[in-house]
Protein backbone atom coordinates (compact mmCIF):
# COMPACT_ATOMS: atom_id res chain seq x y z
CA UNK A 1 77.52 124.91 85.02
CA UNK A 2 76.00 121.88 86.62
CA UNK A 3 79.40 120.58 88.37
CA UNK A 4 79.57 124.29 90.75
CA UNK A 5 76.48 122.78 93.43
CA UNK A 6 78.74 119.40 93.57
CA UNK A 7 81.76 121.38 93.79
CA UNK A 8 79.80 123.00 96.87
CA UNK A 9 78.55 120.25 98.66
CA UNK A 10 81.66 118.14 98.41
CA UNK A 11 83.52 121.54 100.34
CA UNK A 12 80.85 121.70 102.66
CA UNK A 13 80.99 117.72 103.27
CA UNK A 14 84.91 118.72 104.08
CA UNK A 15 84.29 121.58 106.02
CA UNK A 16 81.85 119.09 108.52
CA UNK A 17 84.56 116.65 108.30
CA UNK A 18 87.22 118.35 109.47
CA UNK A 19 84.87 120.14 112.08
CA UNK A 20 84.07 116.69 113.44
CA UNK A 21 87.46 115.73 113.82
CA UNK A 22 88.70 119.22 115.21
CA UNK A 23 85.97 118.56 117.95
CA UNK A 24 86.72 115.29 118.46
CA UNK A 25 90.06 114.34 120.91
CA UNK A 26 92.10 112.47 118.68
CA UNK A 27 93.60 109.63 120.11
CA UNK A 28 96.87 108.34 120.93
CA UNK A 29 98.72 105.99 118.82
CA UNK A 30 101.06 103.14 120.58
CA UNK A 31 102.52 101.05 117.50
CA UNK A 32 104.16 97.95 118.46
CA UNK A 33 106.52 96.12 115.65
CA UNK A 34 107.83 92.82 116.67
CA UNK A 35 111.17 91.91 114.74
CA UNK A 36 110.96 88.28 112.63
CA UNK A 37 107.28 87.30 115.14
CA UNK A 38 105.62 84.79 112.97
CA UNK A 39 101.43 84.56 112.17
CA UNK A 40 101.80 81.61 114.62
CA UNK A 41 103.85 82.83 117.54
CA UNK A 42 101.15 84.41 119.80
CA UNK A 43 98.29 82.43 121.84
CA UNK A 44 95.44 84.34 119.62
CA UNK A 45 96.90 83.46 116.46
CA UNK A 46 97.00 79.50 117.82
CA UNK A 47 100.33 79.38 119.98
CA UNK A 48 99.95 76.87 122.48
CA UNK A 49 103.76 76.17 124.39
CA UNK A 50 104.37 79.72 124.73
CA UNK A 51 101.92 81.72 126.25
CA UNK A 52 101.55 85.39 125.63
CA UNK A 53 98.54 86.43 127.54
CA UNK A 54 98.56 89.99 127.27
CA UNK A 55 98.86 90.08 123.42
CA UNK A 56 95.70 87.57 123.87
CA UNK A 57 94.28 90.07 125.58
CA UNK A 58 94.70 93.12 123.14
CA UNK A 59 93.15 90.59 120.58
CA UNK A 60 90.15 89.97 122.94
CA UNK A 61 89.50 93.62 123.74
CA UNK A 62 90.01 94.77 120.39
CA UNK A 63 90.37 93.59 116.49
CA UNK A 64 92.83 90.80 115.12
CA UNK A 65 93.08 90.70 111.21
CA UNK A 66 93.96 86.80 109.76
CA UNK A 67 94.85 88.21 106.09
CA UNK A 68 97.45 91.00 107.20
CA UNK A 69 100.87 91.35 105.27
CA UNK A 70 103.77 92.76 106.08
CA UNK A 71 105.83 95.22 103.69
CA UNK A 72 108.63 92.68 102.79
CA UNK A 73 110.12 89.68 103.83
CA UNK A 74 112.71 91.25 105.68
CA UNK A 75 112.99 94.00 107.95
CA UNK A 76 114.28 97.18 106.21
CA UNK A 77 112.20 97.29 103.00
CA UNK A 78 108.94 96.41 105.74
CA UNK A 79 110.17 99.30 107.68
CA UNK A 80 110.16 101.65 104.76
CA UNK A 81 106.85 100.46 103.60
CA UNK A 82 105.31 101.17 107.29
CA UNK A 83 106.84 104.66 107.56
CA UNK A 84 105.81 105.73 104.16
CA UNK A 85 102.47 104.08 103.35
CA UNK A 86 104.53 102.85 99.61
CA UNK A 87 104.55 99.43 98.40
CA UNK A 88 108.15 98.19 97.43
CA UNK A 89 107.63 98.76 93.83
CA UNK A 90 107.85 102.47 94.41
CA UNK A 91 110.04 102.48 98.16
CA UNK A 92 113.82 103.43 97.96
CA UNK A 93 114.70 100.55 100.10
CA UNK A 94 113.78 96.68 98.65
CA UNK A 95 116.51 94.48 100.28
CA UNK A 96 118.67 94.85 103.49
CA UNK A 97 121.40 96.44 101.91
CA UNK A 98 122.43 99.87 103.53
CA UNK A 99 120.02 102.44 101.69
CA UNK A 100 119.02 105.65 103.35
CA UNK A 101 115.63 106.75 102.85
CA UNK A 102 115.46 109.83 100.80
CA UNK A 103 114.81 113.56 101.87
CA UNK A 104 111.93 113.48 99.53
CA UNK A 105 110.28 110.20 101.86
CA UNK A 106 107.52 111.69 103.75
CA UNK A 107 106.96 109.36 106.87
CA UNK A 108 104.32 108.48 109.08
CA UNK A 109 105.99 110.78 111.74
CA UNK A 110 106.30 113.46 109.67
CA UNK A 111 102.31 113.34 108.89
CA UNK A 112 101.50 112.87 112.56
CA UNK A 113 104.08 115.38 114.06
CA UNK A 114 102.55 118.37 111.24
CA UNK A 115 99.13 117.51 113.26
CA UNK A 116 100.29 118.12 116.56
CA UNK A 117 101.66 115.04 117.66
CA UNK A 118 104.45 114.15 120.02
CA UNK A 119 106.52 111.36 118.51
CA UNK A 120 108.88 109.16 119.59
CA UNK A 121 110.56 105.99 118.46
CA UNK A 122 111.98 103.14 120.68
CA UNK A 123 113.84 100.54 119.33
CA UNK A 124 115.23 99.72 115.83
CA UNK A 125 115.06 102.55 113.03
CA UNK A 126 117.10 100.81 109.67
CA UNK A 127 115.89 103.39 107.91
CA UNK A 128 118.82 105.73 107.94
CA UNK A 129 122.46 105.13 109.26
CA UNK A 130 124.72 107.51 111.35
CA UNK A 131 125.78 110.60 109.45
CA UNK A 132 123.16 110.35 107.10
CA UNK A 133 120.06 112.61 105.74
CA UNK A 134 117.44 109.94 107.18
CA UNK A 135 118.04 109.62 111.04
CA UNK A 136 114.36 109.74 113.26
CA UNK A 137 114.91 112.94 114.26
CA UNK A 138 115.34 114.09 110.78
CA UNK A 139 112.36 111.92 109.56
CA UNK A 140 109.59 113.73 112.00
CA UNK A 141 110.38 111.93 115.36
CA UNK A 142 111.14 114.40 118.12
CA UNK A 143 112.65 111.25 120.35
CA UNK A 144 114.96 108.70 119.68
CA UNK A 145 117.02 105.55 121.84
CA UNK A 146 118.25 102.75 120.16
CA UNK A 147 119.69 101.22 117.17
CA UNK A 148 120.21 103.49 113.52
CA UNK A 149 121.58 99.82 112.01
CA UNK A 150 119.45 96.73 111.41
CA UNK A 151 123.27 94.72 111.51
CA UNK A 152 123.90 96.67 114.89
CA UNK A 153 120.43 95.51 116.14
CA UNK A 154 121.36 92.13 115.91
CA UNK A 155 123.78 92.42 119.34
CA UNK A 156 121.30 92.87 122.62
CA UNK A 157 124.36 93.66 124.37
CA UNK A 158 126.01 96.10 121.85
CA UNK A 159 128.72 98.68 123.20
CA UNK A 160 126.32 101.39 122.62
CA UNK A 161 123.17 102.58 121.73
CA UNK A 162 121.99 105.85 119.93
CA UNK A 163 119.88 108.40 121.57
CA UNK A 164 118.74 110.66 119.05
CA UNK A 165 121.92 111.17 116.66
CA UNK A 166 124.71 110.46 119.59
CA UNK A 167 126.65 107.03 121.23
CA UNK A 168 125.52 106.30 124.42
CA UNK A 169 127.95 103.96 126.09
CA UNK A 170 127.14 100.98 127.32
CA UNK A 171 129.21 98.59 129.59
CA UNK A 172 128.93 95.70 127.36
CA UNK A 173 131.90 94.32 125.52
CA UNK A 174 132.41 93.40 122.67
CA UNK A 175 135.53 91.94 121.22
CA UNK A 176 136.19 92.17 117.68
CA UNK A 177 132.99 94.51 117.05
CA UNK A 178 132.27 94.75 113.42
CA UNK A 179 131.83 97.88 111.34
CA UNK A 180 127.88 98.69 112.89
CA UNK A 181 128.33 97.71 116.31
CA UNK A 182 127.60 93.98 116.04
CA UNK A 183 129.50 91.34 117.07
CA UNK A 184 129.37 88.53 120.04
CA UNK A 185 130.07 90.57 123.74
CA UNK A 186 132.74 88.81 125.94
CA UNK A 187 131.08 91.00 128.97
CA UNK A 188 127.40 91.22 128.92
CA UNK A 189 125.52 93.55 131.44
CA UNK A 190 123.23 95.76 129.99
CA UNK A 191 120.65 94.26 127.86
CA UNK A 192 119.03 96.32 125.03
CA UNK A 193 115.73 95.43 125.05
CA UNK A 194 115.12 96.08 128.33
CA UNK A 195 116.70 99.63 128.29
CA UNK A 196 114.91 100.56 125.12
CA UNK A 197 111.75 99.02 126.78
CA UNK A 198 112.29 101.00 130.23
CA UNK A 199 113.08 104.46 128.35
CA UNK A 200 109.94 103.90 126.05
CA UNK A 201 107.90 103.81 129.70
CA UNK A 202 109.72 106.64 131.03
CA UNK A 203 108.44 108.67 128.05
CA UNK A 204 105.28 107.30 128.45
CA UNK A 205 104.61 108.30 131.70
CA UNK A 206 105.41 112.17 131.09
CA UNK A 207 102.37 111.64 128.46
CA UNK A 208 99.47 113.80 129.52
CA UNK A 209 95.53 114.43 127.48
CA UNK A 210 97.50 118.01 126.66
CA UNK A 211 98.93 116.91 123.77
CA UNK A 212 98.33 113.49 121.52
CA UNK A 213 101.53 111.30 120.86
CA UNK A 214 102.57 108.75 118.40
CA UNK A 215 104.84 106.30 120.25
CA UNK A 216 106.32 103.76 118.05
CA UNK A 217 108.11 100.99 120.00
CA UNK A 218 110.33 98.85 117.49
CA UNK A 219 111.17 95.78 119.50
CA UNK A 220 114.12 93.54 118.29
CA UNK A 221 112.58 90.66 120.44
CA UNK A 222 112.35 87.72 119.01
CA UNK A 223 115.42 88.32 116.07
CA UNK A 224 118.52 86.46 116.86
CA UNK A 225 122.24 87.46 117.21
CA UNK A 226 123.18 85.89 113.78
CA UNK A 227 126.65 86.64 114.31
CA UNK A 228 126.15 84.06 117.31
CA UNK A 229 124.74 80.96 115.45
CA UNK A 230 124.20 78.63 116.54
CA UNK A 231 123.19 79.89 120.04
CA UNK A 232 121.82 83.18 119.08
CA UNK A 233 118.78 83.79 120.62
CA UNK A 234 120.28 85.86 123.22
CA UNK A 235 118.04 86.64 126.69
CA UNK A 236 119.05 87.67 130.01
CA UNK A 237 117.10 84.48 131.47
CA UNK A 238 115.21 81.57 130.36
CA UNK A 239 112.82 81.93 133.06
CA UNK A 240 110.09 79.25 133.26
CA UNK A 241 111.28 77.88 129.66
CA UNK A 242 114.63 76.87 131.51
CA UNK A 243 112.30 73.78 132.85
CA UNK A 244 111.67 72.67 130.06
CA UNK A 245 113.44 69.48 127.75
CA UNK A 246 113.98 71.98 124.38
CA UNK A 247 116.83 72.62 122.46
CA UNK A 248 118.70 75.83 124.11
CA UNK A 249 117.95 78.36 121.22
CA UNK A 250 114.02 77.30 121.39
CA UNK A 251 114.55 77.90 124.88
CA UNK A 252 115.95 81.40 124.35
CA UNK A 253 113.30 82.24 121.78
CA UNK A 254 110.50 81.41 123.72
CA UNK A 255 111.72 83.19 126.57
CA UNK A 256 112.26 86.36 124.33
CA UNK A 257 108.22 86.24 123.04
CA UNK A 258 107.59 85.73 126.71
CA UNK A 259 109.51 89.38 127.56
CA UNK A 260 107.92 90.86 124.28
CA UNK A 261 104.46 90.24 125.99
CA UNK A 262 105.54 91.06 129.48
CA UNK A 263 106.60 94.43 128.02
CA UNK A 264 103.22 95.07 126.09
CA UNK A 265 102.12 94.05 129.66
CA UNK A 266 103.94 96.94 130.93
CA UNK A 267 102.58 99.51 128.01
CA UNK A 268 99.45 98.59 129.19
CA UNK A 269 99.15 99.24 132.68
CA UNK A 270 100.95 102.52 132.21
CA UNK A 271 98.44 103.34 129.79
CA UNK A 272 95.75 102.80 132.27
CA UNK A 273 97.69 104.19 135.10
CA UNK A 274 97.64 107.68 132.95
CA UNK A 275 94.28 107.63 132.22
CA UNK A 276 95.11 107.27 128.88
CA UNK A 277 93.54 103.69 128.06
CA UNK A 278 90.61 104.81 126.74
CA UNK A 279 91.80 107.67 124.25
CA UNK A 280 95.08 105.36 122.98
CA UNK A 281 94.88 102.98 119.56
CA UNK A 282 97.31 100.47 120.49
CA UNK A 283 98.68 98.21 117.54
CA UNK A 284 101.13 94.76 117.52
CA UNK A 285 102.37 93.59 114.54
CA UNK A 286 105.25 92.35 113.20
CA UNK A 287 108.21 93.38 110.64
CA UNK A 288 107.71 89.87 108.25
CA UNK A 289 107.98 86.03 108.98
CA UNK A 290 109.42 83.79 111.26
CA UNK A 291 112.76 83.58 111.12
CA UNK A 292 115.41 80.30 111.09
CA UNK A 293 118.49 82.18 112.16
CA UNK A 294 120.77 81.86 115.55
CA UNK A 295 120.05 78.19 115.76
CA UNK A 296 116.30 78.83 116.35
CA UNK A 297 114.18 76.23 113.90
CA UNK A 298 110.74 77.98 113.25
CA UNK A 299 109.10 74.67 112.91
CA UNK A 300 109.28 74.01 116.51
CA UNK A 301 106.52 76.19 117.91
CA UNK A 302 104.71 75.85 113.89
CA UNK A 303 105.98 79.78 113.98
CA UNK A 304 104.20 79.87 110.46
CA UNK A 305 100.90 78.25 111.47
CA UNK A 306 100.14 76.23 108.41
CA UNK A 307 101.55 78.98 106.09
CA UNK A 308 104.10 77.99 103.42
CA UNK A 309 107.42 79.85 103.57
CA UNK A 310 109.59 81.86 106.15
CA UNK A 311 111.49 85.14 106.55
CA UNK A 312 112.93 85.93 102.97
CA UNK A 313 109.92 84.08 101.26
CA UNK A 314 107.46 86.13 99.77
CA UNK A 315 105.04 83.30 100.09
CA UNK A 316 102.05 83.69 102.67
CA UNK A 317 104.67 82.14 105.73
CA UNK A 318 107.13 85.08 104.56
CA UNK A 319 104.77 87.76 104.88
CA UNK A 320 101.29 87.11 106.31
CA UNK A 321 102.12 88.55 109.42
CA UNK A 322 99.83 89.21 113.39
CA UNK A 323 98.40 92.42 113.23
CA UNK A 324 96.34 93.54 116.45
CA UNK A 325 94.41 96.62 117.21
CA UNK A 326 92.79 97.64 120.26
CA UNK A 327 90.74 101.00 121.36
CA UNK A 328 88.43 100.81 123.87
CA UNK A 329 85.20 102.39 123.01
CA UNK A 330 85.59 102.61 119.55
CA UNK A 331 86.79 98.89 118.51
CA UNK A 332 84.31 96.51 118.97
CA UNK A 333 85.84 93.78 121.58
CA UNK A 334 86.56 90.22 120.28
CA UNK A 335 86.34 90.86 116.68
CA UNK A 336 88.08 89.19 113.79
CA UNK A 337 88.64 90.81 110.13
CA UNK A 338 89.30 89.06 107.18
CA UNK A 339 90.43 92.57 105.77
CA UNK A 340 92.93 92.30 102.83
CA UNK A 341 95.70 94.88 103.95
CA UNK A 342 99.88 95.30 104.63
CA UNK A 343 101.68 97.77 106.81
CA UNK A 344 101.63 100.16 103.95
CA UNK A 345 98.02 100.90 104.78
CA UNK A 346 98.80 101.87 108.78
CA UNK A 347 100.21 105.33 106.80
CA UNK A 348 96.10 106.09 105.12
CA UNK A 349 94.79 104.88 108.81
CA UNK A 350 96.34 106.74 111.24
CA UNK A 351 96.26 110.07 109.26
CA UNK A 352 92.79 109.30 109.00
CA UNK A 353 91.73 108.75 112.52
CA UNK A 354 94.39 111.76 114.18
CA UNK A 355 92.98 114.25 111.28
CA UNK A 356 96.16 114.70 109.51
CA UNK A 357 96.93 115.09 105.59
CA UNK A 358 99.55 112.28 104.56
CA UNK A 359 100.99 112.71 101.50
CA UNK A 360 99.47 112.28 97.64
CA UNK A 361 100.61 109.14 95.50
CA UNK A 362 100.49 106.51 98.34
CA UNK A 363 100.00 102.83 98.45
CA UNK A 364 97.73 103.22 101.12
CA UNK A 365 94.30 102.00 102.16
CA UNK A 366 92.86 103.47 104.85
CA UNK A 367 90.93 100.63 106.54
CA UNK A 368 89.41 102.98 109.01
CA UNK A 369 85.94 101.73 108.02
CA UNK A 370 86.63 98.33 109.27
CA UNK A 371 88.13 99.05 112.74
CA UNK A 372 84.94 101.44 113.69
CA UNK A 373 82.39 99.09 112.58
CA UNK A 374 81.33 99.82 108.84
CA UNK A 375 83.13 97.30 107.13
CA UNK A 376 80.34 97.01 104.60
CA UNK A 377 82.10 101.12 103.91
CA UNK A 378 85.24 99.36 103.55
CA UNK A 379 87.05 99.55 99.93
CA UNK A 380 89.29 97.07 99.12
CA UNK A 381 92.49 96.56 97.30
CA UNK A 382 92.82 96.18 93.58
CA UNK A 383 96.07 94.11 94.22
CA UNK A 384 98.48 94.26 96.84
CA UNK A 385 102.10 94.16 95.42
CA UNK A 386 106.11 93.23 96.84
CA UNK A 387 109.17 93.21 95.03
CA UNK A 388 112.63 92.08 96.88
CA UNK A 389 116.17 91.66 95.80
CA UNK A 390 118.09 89.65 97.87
CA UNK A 391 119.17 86.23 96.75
CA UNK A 392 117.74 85.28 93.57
CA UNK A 393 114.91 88.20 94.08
CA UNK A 394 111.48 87.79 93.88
CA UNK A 395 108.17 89.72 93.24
CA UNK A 396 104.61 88.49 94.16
CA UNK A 397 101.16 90.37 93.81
CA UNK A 398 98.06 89.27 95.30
CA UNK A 399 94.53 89.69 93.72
CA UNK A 400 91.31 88.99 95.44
CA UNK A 401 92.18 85.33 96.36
CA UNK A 402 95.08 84.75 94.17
CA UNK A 403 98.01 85.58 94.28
CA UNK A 404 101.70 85.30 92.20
CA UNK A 405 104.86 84.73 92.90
CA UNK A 406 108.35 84.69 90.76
CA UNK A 407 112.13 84.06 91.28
CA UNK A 408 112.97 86.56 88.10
CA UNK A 409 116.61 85.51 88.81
CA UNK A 410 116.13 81.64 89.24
CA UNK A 411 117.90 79.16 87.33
CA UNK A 412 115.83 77.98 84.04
CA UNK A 413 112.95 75.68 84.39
CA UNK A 414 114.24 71.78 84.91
CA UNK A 415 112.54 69.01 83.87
CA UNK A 416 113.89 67.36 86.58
CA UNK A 417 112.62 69.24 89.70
CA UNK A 418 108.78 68.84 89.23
CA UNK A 419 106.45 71.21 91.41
CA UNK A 420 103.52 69.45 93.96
CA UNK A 421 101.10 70.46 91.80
CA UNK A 422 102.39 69.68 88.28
CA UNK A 423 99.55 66.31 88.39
CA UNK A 424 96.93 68.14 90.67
CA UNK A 425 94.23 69.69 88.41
CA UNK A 426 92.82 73.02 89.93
CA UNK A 427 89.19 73.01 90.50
CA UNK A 428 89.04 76.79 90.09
CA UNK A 429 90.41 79.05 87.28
CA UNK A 430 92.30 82.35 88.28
CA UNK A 431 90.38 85.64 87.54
CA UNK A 432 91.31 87.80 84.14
CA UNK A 433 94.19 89.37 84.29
CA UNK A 434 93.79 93.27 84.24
CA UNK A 435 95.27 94.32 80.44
CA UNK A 436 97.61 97.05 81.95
CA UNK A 437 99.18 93.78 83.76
CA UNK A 438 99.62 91.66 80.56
CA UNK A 439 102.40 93.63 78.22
CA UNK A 440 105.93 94.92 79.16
CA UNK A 441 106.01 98.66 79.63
CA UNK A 442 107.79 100.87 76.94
CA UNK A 443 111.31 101.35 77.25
CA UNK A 444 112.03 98.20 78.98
CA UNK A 445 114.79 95.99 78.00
CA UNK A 446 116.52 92.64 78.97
CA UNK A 447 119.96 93.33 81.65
CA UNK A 448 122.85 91.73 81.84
CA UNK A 449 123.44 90.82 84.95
CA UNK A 450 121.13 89.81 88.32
CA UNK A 451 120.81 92.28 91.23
CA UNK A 452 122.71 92.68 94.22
CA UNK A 453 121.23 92.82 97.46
CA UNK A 454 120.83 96.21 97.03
CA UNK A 455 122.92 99.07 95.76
CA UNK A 456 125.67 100.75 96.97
CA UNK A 457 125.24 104.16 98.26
CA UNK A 458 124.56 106.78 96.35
CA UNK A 459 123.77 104.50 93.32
CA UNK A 460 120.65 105.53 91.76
CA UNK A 461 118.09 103.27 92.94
CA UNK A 462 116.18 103.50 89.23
CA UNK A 463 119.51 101.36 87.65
CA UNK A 464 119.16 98.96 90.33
CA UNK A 465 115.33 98.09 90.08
CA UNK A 466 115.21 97.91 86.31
CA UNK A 467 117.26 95.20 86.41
CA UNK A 468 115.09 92.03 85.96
CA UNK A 469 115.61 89.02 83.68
CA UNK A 470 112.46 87.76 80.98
CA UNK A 471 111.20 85.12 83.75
CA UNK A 472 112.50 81.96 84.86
CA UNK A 473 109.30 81.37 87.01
CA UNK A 474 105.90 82.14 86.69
CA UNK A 475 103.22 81.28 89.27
CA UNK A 476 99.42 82.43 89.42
CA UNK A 477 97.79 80.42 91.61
CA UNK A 478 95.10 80.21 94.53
CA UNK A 479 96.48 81.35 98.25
CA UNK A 480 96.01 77.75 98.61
CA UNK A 481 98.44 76.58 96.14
CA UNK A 482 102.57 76.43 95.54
CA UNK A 483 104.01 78.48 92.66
CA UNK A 484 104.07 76.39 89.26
CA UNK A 485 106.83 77.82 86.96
CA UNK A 486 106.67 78.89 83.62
CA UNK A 487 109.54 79.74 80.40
CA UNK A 488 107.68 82.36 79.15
CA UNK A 489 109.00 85.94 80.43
CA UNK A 490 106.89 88.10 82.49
CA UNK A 491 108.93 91.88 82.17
CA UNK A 492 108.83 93.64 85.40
CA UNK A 493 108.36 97.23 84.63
CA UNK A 494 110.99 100.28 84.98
CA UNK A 495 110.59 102.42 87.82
CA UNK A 496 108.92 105.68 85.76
CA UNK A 497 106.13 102.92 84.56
CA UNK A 498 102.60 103.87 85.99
CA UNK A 499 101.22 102.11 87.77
CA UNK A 500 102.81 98.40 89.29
CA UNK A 501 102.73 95.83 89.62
CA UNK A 502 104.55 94.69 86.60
CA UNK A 503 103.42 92.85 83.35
CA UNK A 504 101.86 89.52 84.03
CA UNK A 505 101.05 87.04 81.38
CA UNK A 506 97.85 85.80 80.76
CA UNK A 507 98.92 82.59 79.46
CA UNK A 508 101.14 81.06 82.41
CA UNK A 509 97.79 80.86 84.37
CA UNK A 510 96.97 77.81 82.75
CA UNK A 511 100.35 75.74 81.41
CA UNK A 512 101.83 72.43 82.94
CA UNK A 513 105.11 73.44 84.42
CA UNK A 514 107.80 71.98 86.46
CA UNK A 515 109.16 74.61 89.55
CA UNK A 516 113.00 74.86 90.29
CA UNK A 517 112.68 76.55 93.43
CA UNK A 518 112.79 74.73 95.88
CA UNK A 519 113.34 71.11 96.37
CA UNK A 520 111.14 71.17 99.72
CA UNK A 521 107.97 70.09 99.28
CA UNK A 522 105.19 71.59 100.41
CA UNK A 523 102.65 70.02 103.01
CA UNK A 524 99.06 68.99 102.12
CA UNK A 525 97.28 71.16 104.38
CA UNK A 526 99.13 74.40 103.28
CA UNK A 527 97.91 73.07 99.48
CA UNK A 528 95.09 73.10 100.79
CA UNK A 529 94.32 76.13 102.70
CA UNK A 530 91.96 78.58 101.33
CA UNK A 531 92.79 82.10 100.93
CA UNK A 532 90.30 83.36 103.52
CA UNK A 533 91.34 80.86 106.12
CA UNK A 534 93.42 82.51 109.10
C-alpha cells in the first residue's frame, strides 16, 4: 500500500512538468551537419589557415563539447544514428551500402513534427532512396530539396536535385552519369550547395513565433567528388585561398569550409532579422572524420587535431567529431563541456527541450542538464558503443576513459607487425569489465564468411550483423593509447541479444600482443593524449 503516495507524487511531478513546458515557448531548432568536417577544421576547435569566424562565434556565444562522437565513421550509419537516437548495434543501417531505413524507424522528425513542429530538411538525406518506404517526407519532414543518395551527393553539379519525392532539373551536365546521379559534369552552372543553402533561407524567412520549426540543414560542404580524384574538391571559386602556394584540392577544400561558415553566417543574420535569435537552439556538427578523398590530404590543415585515425576509422580521429550549441539566454556564453555524448543523444535532447515524447528503447542521453547549467544533474553514459562493416569491419565501445577497438575481420595476429605499444608499460590498469560484457551470448555461433559492406536490399539485416569472426584483434586501452591485438576471440553478440555492446574479454586487457592493422605508426603526442583532453 505504501508505493500509491509515490505513485502520486511522481504524476503530480509530471503533471508540473508538462505544465511548465506547455507554458513555456519552446524553441526553435536549426541543426547544422557538416559532411566529412574534422574535430580540427574550425578556428574554435584550433584551425588556424582557414578561418571560420562565424562558427567561432556560435562557440563563443554558446557551448562547444571536446569529447563529442559522431554515430559512425561514415555518413549513412551517422545519419541513421542522428535521426533515430540508436547506436549502430541496434540501427538498420551500419555501412554505406544502400539500406532504407525501416517503417518501424521512428525519427527525430517524426517526434518533433507529433509536437507541433514545422520540419524541414535541406541537404543530404541517405536515409532512404527514390521509390522507397523511407523518403523525408515519409519519415516526418513536411519539406524536402536535395539529394535522397549519399553516391548522388557526391556531384555539386548533379543533373538534378529532389524536392520532396520529384527531379528537379538542373542545367548541369553530366556525361556518362552513373546509376544515382553522380558522375563528373562536362557543363557546370548550377552549384548544389548554394541552391540547397538559398532554399533553406527562403524557408527560413517564412518562419514566424506562430509555430516552432525544426530546420535541419545537411550540408555536403566539405565532402569531395570522389568520382573526380584527384581534383575533387569541387567549389565555384577559390576565393582568397586562390592566393595562396597550396596544392589545388587544399585549395578547394579550404574554400568549401570557408562557404560552410559564410552560410551559417547567413542562418544567422536571418535568424536575427526574424526576431527569432533569441527563441532558436542552433547546433553544428559534423557526420564523422576528416576525410582523404578527391585528392584532399587531411594532414594538411591537422583536420584531426592530434586525434589518431580518419573517416572509416573508428578510432577517436574517425569519430570524435565538433559539436556546437548556441541559445541565447539559456546557454551560458563561452562555455566548454567535457560531456561524454554522440549524435544518438541529439534524439533524448531535443524531445526534451520542445516537450515531445520520442520513442521507448533508445540509445539516447538527454544531456539537457548540461546545456542549461546543471551539469552536476547530468547522468552519464555507461558505455557508448559503434559497430561498422565496411572493409574489414570494426566495432569499438568506450567506457569512462577507455575505450576498445577491433578489426573482427582482420588477418590473424603477425609476429611480424608489432604495435607502438607492445614495449611501453601502461601506468594505469583499465577498469573491470562489466560481467554481461565478458561471455558470448546464447545462440551465437562462428560464420563462414566476412561481411559485405552491407546487404543487399531486402536482405534481412539480422543475417548480415550476426556475422562476426572469434577475434583477430583485441584492444582495451586508455583514449590515449593505439589498439594492441589479441588471439583470443571476443564474440560479438546476435542482434535479439540484450543489451550491446558485445562480449568483451577480461583477459586481453592485460596480454603482450603484436597489432596487424596498420603498418602506420602512430605519433607520440596522440599516445599520449589523455582521454579528457580536447
Amino acid at each position: 500500500m505504501r508505493r500509491y503516495p509515490r505513485l502520486l507524487l511522481l504524476a503530480l511531478a509530471g503533471c508540473t512538468l508538462t505544465a511548465a513546458v506547455a507554458a513555456t515557448r519552446r524553441p526553435n531548432i536549426v541543426l547544422i551537419l557538416a559532411d566529412d568536417l574534422g574535430y580540427g577544421d574550425l578556428g574554435c576547435y584550433g584551425q588556424t589557415q582557414i578561418p571560420t569566424p562565424h562558427i567561432d562565434r556560435l562557440a563563443r556565444e554558446g557551448m562547444r563539447f571536446t569529447q563529442f562522437y559522431a554515430g559512425a565513421p561514415v555518413c549513412a550509419p551517422s545519419r541513421n544514428v542522428l535521426m533515430t537516437g540508436q547506436h549502430t548495434g541496434h540501427t538498420q543501417i551500419r555501412g554505406n551500402a544502400k539500406v532504407d531505413l525501416r517503417p518501424e524507424d521512428i525519427t527525430l522528425a517524426q517526434v518533433l513534427k507529433s509536437a507541433g513542429y514545422f520540419t524541414a530538411l535541406y541537404g543530404k538525406w541517405g536515409l532512404g532512396s527514390e521509390n522507397s518506404a523511407a523518403p523525408p517526407r515519409k519519415k516526418g519532414f513536411d519539406a524536402f530539396f536535395g539529394y535522397l543518395d549519399q553516391t548522388h551527393a557526391h556531384n555539386y553539379y548533379p543533373s538534378f536535385l529532389v524536392r520532396d519525392e520529384q527531379r528537379v532539373p538542373l542545367r548541369n551536365v553530366v556525361p556518362q552519369e552513373g546509376r544515382y546521379g553522380q558522375g563528373v559534369a562536362a557543363t557546370r552552372l548550377d552549384y548544389s550547395h548554394d541552391l540547397i543553402a538559398d532554399a533553406a533561407l527562403t524557408t527560413l524567412a517564412r518562419q514566424t513565433s506562430a509555430r516552432p520549426f525544426f530546420l535541419y540543414l545537411a550540408f555536403t560542404l566539405p565532402h569531395a567528388n570522389n568520382e573526380k580524384s584527384p581534383d575533387g574538391m569541387e567549389v565555384p571559386d577559390l576565393g582568397a585561398f586562390a592566393r595562396t602556394a597550396w596544392p589545388g584540392p587544399e585549395k578547394g577544400f579550404a574554400a568549401m569550409v570557408a562557404r560552410l561558415d559564410r552560410d551559417v553566417g547567413r542562418v544567422l543574420s536571418q535568424l536575427k532579422a526574424a526576431g527569432l535569435d533569441d527563441n532558436t537552439i542552433v547546433i553544428l556538427t559534423s557526420d564523422n572524420g576528416p576525410h582523404r578523398e578527391g585528392g584532399h590530404d587531411a594532414d594538411f590543415f591537422n583536420s584531426r587535431g592530434s586525434l589518431r585515425g580518419y573517416k572509416r576509422d573508428l578510432y577517436e580521429g574517425g569519430i570524435r567529431v565538433p559539436f556546437v550549441v548556441r541559445w541565447p539566454g539559456h546557454i551560458g556564453a563561452g562555455q566548454s563541456s567535457d560531456f561524454v555524448g554522440y549524435l544518438g543523444d541529439v534524439m533524448a535532447t531535443l524531445a526534451e527541450l520542445a516537450g515531445a515524447s520520442p520513442p521507448a528503447h533508445l540509445d539516447s542521453l538527454s544531456f539537457a542538464p548540461t546545456l542549461l547549467g546543471r551539469a552536476a544533474a547530468q547522468p552519464p553514459h555507461e558505455f557508448l558503443y559503434w559497430e561498422f562493416y565496411e572493409g574489414r569491419s570494426a566495432q569499438a565501445v568506450r567506457f569512462g576513459d577507455w575505450k576498445a577497438v577491433r578489426s573482427p575481420w582482420a588477418p590473424a595476429p603477425s609476429s611480424s607487425t608489432t604495435s607502438p605499444l607492445t614495449a611501453r608499460r601502461r601506468r594505469t590498469s583499465p577498469p573491470p569489465i562489466p560481467p554481461r560484457w565478458s561471455a558470448p551470448a546464447p545462440g551465437w555461433t562462428k560464420p563462414t564468411s566476412p561481411p559485405r559492406s552491407g546487404p543487399r536490399r531486402g536482405e534481412k539485416i539480422r543475417r548480415w550483423r550476426a556475422r562476426a569472426s572469434p577475434a583477430a584483434c583485441t584492444a582495451v586501452t586508455p583514449l590515449s593509447c593505439a589498439p594492441c591485438c589479441s588471439p583470443r576471440s571476443w564474440a560479438p553478440a546476435p542482434p535479439s541479444a540484450q543489451p550491446h555492446p558485445p562480449s568483451f574479454p577480461a583477459s586481453s586487457t592485460t596480454v603482450p600482443c603484436s597489432c596487424p592493422t596498420s603498418g602506420r605508426s602512430v605519433p607520440r603526442a596522440a599516445r599520449s593524449r589523455s582521454a579528457t583532453s580536447p
